[in-house]
Protein backbone atom coordinates (compact mmCIF):
# COMPACT_ATOMS: atom_id res chain seq x y z
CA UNK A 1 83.48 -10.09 -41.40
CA UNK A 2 80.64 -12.77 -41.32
CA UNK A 3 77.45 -12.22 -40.14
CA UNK A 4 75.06 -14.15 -38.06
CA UNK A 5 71.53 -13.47 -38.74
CA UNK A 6 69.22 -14.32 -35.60
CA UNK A 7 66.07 -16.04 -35.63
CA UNK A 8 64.96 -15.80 -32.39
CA UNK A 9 65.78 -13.06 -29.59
CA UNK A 10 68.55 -13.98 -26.98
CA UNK A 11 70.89 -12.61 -24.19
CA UNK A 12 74.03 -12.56 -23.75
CA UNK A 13 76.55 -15.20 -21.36
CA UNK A 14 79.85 -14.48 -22.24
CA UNK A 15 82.64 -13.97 -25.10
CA UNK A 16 85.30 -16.57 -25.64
CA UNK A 17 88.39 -15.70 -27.50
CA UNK A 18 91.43 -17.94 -28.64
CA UNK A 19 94.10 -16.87 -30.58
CA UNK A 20 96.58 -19.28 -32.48
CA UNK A 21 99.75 -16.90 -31.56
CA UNK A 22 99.12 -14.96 -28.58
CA UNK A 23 99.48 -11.33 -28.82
CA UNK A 24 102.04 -8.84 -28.27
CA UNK A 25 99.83 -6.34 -26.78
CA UNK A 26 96.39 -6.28 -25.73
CA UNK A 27 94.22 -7.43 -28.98
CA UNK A 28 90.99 -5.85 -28.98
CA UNK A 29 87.60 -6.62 -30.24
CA UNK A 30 83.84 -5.43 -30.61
CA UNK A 31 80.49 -7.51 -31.10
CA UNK A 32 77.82 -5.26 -33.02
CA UNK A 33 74.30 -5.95 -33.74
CA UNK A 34 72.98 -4.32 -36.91
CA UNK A 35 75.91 -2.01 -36.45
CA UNK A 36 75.60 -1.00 -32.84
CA UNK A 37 77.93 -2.72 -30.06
CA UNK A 38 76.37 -5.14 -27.99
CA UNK A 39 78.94 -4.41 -25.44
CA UNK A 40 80.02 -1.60 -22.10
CA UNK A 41 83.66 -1.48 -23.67
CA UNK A 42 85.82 -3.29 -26.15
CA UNK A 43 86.86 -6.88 -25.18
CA UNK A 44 90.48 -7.75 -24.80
CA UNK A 45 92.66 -10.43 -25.03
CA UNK A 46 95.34 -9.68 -22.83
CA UNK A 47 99.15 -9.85 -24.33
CA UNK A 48 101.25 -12.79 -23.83
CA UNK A 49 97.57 -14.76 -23.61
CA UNK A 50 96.13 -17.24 -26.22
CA UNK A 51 92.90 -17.50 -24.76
CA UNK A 52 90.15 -15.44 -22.22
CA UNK A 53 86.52 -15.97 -21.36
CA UNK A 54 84.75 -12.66 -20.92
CA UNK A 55 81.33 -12.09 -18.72
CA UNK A 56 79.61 -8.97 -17.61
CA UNK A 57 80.49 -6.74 -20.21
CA UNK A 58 77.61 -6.24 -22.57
CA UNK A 59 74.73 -3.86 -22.45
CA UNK A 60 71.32 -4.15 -20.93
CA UNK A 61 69.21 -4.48 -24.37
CA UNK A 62 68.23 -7.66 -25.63
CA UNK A 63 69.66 -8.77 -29.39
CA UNK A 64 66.53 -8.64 -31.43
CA UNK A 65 64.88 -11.19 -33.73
CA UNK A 66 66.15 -10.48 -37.28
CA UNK A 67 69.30 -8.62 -36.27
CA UNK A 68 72.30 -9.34 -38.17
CA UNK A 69 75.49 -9.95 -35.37
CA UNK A 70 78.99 -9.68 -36.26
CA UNK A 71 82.39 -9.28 -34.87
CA UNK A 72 85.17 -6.07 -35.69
CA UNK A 73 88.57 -7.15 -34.81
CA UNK A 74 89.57 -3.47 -33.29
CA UNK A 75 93.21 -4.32 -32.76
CA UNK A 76 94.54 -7.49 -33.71
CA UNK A 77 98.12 -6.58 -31.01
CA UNK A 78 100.45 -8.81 -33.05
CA UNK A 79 98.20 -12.00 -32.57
CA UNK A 80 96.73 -13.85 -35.39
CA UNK A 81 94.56 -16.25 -36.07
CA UNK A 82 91.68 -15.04 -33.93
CA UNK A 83 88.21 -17.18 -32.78
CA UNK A 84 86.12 -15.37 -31.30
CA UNK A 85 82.59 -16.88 -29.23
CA UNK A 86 79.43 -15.39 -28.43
CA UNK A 87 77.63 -17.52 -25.97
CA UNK A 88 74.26 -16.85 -25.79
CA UNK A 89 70.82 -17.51 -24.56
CA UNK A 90 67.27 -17.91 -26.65
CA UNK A 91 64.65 -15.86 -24.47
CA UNK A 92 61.74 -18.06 -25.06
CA UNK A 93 57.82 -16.47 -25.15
CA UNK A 94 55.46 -18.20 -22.90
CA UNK A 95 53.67 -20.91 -24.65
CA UNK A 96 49.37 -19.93 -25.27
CA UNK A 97 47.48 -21.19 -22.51
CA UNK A 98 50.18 -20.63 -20.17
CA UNK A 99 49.70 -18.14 -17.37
């Protein structure tokens, strides 16, 4: 899979999948950082569905500056052609001189 190296650290908003042909059972996927899921339990797209927006299901850490972020199609469930977003958010260090 491609990897997404990150230059900054950031949080997580939510995971967007689409799939060209919906699948014919639940197709399942997990987001790692250097290895180690960023998420509380796979995320699914449910059968019969092309598409799903996802929120609430990652864990508390932070991905770090410099960690390499990819996606691991678990069970692709008879879909194909798979796209699969990671919305996130930069967590910005205060400025110097600001209190």
């Amino acid at each position: 899979p491609s990897a997404y190296y990150m230059d900054g650290e950031y949080e997580r908003v939510a995971v967007r999948i689409y799939a060209e042909k919906a699948p014919l059972r639940d197709a399942k996927f997990d987001i790692l950082a250097d290895g180690v899921s960023i998420l509380t339990s796979q995320v699914e797209l449910a059968k019969g569905n092309n598409s799903a927006e996802l929120e609430g299901d990652f864990s508390d850490t932070l991905i770090e500056e410099g960690s390499w972020v990819y996606c691991n199609m678990v069970d692709a469930g008879g879909g194909n052609n798979f796209t699969v977003q990671l919305e996130l958010h930069q967590v910005s260090e205060d400025e110097p001189g600001d209190d």
